[in-house]
Each structure stands twice: as structure tokens, then as C-alpha cells.
C-alpha atoms as a PDB file:
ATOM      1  CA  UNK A   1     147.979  80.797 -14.265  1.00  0.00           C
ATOM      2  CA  UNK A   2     144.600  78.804 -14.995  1.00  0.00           C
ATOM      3  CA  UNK A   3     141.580  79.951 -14.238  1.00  0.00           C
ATOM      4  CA  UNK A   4     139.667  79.506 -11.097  1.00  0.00           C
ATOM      5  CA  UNK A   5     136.125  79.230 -10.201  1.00  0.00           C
ATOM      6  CA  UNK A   6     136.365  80.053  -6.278  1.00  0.00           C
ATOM      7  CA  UNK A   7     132.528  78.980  -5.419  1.00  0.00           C
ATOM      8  CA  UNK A   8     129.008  80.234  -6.968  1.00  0.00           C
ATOM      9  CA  UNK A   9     125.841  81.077  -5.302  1.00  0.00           C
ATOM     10  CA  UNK A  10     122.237  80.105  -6.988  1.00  0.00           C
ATOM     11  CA  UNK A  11     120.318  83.395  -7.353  1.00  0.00           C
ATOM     12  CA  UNK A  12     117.457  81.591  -8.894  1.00  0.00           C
ATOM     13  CA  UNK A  13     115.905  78.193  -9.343  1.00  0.00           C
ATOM     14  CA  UNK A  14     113.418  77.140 -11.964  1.00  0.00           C
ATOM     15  CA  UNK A  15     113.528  75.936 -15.362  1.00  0.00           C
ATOM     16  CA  UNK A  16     116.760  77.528 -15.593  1.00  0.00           C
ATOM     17  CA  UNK A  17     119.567  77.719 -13.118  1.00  0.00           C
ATOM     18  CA  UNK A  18     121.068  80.996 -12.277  1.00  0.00           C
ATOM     19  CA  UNK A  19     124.345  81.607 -10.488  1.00  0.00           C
ATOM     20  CA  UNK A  20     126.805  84.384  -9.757  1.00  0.00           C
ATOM     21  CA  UNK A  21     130.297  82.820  -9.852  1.00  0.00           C
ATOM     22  CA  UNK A  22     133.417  84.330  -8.244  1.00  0.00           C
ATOM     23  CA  UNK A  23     136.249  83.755 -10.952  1.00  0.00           C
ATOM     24  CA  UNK A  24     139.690  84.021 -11.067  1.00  0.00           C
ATOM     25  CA  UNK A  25     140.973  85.104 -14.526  1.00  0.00           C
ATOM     26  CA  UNK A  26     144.020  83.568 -16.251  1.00  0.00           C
ATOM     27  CA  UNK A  27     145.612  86.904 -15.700  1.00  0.00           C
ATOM     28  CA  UNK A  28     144.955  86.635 -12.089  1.00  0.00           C
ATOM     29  CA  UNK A  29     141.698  89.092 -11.510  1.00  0.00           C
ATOM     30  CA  UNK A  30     139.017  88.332  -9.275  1.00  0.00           C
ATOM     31  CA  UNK A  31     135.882  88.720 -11.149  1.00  0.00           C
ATOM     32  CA  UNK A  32     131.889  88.004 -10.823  1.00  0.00           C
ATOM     33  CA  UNK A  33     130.264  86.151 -13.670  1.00  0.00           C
ATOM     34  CA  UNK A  34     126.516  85.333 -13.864  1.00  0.00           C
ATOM     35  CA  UNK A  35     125.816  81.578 -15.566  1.00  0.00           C
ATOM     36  CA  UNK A  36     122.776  80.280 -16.905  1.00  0.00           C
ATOM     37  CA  UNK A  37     122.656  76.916 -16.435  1.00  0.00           C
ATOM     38  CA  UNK A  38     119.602  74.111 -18.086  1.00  0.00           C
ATOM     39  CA  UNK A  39     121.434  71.605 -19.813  1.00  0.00           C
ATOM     40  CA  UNK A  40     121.852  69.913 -23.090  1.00  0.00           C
ATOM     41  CA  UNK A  41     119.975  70.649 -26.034  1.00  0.00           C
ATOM     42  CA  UNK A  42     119.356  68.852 -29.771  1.00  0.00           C
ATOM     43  CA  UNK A  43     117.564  70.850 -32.858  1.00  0.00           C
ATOM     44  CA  UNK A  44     117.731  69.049 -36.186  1.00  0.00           C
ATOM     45  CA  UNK A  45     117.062  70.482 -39.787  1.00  0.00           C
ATOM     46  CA  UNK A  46     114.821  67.922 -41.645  1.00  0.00           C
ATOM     47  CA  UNK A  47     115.050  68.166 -45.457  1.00  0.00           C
ATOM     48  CA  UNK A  48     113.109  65.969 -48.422  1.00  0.00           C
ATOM     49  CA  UNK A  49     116.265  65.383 -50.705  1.00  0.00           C
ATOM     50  CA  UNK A  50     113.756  64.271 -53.428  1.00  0.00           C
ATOM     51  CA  UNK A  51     110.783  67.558 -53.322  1.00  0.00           C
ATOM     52  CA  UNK A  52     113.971  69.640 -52.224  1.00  0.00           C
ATOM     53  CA  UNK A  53     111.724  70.956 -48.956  1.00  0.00           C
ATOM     54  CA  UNK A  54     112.329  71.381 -45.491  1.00  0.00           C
ATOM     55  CA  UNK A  55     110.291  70.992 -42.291  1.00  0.00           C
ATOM     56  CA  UNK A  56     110.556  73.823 -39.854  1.00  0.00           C
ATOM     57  CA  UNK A  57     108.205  75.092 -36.620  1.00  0.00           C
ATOM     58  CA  UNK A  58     106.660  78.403 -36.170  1.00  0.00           C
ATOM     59  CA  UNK A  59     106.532  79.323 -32.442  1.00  0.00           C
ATOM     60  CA  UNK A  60     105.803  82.002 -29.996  1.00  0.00           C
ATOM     61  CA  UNK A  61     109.547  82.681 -28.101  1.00  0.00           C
ATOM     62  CA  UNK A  62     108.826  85.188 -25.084  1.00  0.00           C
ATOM     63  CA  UNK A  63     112.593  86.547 -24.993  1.00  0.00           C
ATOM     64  CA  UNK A  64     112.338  87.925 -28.982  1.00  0.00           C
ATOM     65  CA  UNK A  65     108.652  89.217 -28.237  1.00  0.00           C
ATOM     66  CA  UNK A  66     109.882  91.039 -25.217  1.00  0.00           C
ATOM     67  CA  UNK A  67     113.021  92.807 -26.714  1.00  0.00           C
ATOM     68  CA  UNK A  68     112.101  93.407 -30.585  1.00  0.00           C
ATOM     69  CA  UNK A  69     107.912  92.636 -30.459  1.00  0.00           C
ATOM     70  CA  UNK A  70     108.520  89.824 -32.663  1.00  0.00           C
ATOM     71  CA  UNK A  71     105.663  87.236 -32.192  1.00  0.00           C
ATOM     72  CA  UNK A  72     106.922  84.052 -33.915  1.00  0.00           C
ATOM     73  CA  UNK A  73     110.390  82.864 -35.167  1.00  0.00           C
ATOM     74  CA  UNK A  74     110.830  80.176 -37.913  1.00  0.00           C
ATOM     75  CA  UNK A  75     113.325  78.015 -36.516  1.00  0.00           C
ATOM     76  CA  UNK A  76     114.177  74.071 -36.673  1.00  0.00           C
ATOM     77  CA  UNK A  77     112.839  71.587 -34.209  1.00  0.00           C
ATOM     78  CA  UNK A  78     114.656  71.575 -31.023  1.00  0.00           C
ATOM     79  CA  UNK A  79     114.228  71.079 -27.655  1.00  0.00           C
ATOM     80  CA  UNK A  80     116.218  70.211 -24.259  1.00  0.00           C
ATOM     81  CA  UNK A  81     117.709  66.833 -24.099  1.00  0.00           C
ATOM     82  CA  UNK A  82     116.159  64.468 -21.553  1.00  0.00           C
ATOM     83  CA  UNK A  83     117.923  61.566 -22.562  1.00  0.00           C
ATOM     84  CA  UNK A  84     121.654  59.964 -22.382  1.00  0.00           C
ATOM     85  CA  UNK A  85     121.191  59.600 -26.206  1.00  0.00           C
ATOM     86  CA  UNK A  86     121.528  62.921 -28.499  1.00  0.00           C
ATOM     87  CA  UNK A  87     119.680  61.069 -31.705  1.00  0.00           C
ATOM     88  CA  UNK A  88     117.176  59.721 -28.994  1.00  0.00           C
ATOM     89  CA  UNK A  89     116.523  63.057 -28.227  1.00  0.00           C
ATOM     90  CA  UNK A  90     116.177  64.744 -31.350  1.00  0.00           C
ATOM     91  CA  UNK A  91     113.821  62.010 -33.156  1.00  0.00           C
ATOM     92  CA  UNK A  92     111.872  62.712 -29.701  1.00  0.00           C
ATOM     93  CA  UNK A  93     111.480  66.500 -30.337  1.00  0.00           C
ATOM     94  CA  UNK A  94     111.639  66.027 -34.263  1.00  0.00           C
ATOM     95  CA  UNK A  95     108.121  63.985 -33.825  1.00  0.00           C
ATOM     96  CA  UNK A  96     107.065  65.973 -30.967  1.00  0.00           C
ATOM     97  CA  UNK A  97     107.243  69.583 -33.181  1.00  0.00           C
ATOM     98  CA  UNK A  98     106.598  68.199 -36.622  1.00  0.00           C
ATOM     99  CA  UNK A  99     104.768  64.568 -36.683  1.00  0.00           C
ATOM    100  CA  UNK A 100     108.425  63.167 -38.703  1.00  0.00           C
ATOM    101  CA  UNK A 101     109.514  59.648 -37.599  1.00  0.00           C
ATOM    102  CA  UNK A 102     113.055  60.261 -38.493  1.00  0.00           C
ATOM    103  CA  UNK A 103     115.702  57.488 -39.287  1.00  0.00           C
ATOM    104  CA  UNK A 104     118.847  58.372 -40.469  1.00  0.00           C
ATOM    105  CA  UNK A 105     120.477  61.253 -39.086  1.00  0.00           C
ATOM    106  CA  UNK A 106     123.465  63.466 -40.363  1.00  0.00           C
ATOM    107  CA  UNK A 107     125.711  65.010 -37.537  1.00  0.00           C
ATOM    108  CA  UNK A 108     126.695  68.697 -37.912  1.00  0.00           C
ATOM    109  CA  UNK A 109     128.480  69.231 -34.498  1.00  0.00           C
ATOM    110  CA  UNK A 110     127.888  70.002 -30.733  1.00  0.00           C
ATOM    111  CA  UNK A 111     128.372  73.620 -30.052  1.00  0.00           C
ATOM    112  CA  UNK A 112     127.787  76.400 -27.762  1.00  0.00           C
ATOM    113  CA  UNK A 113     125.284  78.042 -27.975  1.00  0.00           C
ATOM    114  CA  UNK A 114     125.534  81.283 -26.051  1.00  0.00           C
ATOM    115  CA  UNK A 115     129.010  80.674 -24.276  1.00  0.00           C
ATOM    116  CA  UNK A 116     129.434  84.235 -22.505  1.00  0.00           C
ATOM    117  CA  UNK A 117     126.734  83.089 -20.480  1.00  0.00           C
ATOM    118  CA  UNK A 118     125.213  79.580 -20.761  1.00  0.00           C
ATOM    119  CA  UNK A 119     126.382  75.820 -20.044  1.00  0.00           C
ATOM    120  CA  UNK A 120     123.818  74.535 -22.799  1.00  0.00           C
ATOM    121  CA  UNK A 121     125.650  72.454 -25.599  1.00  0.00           C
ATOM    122  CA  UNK A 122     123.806  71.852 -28.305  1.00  0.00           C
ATOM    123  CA  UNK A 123     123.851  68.801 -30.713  1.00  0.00           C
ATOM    124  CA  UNK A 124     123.025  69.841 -34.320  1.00  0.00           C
ATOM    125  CA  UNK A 125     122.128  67.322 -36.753  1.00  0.00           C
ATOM    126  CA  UNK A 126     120.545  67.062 -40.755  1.00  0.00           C
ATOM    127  CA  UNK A 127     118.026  64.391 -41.688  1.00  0.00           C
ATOM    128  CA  UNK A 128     116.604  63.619 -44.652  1.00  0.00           C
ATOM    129  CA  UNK A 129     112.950  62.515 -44.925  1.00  0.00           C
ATOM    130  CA  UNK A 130     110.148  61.431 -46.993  1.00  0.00           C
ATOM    131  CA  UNK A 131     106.688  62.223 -47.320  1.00  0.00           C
ATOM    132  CA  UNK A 132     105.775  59.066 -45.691  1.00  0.00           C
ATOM    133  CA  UNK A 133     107.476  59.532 -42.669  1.00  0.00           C
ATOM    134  CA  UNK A 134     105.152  61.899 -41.038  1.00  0.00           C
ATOM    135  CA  UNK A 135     103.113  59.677 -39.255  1.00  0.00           C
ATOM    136  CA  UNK A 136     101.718  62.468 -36.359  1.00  0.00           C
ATOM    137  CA  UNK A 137     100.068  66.198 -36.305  1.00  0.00           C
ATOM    138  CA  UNK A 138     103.158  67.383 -34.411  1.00  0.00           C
ATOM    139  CA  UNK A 139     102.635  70.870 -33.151  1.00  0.00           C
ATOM    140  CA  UNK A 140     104.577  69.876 -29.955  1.00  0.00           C
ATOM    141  CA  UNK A 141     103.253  69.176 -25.723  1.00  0.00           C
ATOM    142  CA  UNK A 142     100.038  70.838 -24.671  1.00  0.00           C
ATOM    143  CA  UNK A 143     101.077  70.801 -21.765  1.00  0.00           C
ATOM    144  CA  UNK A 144     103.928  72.634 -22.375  1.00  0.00           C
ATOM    145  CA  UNK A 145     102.194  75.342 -23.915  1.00  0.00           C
ATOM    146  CA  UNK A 146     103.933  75.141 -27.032  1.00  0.00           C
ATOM    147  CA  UNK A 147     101.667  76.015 -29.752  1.00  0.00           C
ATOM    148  CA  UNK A 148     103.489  75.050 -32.575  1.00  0.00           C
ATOM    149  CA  UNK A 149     103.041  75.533 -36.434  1.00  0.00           C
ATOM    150  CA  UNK A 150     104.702  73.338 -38.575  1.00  0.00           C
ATOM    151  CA  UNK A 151     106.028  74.575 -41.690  1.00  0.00           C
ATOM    152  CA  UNK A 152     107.493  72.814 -44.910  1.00  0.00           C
ATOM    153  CA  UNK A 153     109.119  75.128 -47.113  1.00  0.00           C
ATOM    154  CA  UNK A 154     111.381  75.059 -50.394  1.00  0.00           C
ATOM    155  CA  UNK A 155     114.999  74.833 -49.937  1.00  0.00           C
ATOM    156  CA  UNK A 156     115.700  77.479 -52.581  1.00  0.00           C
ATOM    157  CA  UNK A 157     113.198  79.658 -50.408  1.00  0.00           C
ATOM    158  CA  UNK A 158     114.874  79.056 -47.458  1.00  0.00           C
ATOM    159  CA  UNK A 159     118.029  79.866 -48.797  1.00  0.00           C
ATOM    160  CA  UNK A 160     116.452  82.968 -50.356  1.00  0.00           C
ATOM    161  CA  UNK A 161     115.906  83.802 -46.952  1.00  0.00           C
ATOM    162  CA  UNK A 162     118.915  83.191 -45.244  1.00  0.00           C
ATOM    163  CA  UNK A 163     121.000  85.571 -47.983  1.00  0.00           C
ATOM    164  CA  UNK A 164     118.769  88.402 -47.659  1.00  0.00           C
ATOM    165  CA  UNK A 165     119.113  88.438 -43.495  1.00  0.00           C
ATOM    166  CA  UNK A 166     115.746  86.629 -42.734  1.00  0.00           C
ATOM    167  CA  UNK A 167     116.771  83.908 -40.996  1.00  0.00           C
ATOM    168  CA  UNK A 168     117.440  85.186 -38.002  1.00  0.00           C
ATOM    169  CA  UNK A 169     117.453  82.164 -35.550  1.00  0.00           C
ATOM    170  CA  UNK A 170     120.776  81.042 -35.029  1.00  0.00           C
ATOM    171  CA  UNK A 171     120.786  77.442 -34.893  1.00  0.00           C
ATOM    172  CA  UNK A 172     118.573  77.169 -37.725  1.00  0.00           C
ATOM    173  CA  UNK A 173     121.058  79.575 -40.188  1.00  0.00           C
ATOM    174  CA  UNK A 174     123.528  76.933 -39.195  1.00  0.00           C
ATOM    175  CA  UNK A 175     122.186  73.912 -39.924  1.00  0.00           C
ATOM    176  CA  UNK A 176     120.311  75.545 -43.344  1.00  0.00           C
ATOM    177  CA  UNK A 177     124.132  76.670 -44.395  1.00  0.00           C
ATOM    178  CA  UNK A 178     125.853  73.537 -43.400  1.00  0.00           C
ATOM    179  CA  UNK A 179     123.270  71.348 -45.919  1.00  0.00           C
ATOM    180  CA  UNK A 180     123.878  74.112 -48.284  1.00  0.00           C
ATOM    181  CA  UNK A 181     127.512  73.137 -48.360  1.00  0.00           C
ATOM    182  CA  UNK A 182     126.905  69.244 -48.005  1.00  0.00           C
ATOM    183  CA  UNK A 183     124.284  69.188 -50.467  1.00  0.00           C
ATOM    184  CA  UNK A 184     124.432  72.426 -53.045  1.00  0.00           C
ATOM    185  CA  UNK A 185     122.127  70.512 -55.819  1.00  0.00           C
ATOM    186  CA  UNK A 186     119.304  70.415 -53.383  1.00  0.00           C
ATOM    187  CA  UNK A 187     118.695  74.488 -53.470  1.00  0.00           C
ATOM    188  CA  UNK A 188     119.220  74.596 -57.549  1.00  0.00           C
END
């Protein structure tokens, strides 16, 4: 039998959607599920193949400083995705956080992010960069309260990091370990 969703109700409104759904399982259970619902997203891991760096963002996330006190995670630029386009939406956030004008871009994949609860998708892509190609301060939207720190940092530390447990932003670990498997000689 394939599932069913029988209807939902919206329990709350905002940035985020929020909605109990009344599910019927494959094996025929009727079941409530709570979805989170804001749309598409983009993050990108920029990398200088030639000074074997990365750019990343440092910024205050309210969920991790609520549950584990922690005030800023290093993560890659990302953002939600306003546009039809996924590459017009990442070079938007990519210059947005960081000041980079990217070009080229290197698709990972589109994933789920947090499928036990959430619709977002998110499109994950590499893209290499040169010195030259930061043409603003980044540090993302005032209005938007962002706050950002941009961050370049050596590939070999990065990868340091991600072996000894420190990266601990998801998206980011995935994008640093899928360059580490396209391009190995950049984290000699």
C-alpha cells in the first residue's frame, strides 16, 4: 500500500512553516508527523586550488547556542534560495557572506538535509577561486542580522579538523570531504 498524506494543519507561520500531518504508513497505520517546511537552500565550499585555502563564515546560529552554548559555528556560505536558478543563488550568498565573485562552479549534489523532519533540499556545490575575485567586504545583510566573519583557512587545516571531529556542521564536512576526494593534492 503507498503512503498517504490525509490533510495537514499549519501550527505556525513565519520564516518557517510548521505543520502536523495525518499520515498513512505503507504498512497501513495512521500516524501524526510534524514538517518543517522553508524551502530550497544552496551552500558552496570555495577553495584557492593555487594557495590550497578555503573561504568559510563564522556566524552566530541560535539553535546550537540554545542546546550545547556554542556561540559560533565555522561553516560554508549558504543561504535559502530565492531564485529559479541554484548557481544564481549560491554566487548570490557566496558574495553576500564572503565578498567572492564566483565563476565556475563544481556540483556535489542536492540532498536532504534533515529528512525526518524538513522539506529543505539543499544544492551543494565546490568552486575554485582566486585572490582576485573578492571584490566585496562580505560579512552578509545587515538587515538580516547576520554578523558574519569571514574566514580563509588552509586546506590541510581544515582537513586537520574534520579528522579529529571539529567540523561539526554538516553541510560543510560534506562538501570539505567531497573536494578531499576530487582533489587529494590540494590538502598535501
Amino acid at each position: 500500500m503507498p503512503p498517504e498524506i490525509r490533510g495537514t494543519r499549519t501550527v505556525h507561520d513565519g520564516w518557517a512553516s510548521f505543520l502536523v500531518a495525518e499520515v498513512t504508513t505503507p504498512e497501513g497505520a495512521e500516524v501524526t508527523r510534524e514538517i518543517e517546511d522553508h524551502g530550497e537552500a544552496v551552500c558552496v565550499l570555495p577553495y584557492d586550488p593555487e594557495r590550497k585555502v578555503a573561504l568559510l563564515i563564522r556566524q552566530f546560529r541560535a539553535a546550537p547556542f540554545f542546546t550545547a552554548g556554542v556561540a559560533d559555528l565555522l561553516e560554508v556560505p549558504a543561504g535559502l534560495l530565492d531564485e529559479a536558478d541554484p548557481e544564481e543563488g549560491v554566487r548570490r550568498e557566496a558574495f553576500e557572506e564572503t565578498g567572492l565573485r564566483l565563476s565556475r562552479l563544481e556540483p556535489v549534489s542536492t540532498v536532504w538535509s534533515l529528512p525526518g523532519i524538513s522539506t529543505e533540499r539543499m544544492h551543494l556545490f565546490l568552486a575554485p577561486y582566486a585572490e582576485a575575485d573578492r571584490e566585496g567586504p562580505g560579512g552578509g545583510l545587515a538587515e538580516e542580522h547576520e554578523a558574519i566573519t569571514v574566514t580563509e583557512m588552509p586546506l590541510a587545516t581544515l582537513a586537520a579538523m574534520s579528522e579529529a571531529g571539529e567540523i561539526v556542521d554538516m553541510k560543510t564536512l560534506v562538501l570539505l570531504l567531497s573536494l578531499r576526494l576530487r582533489r587529494p593534492e590540494l590538502f598535501a
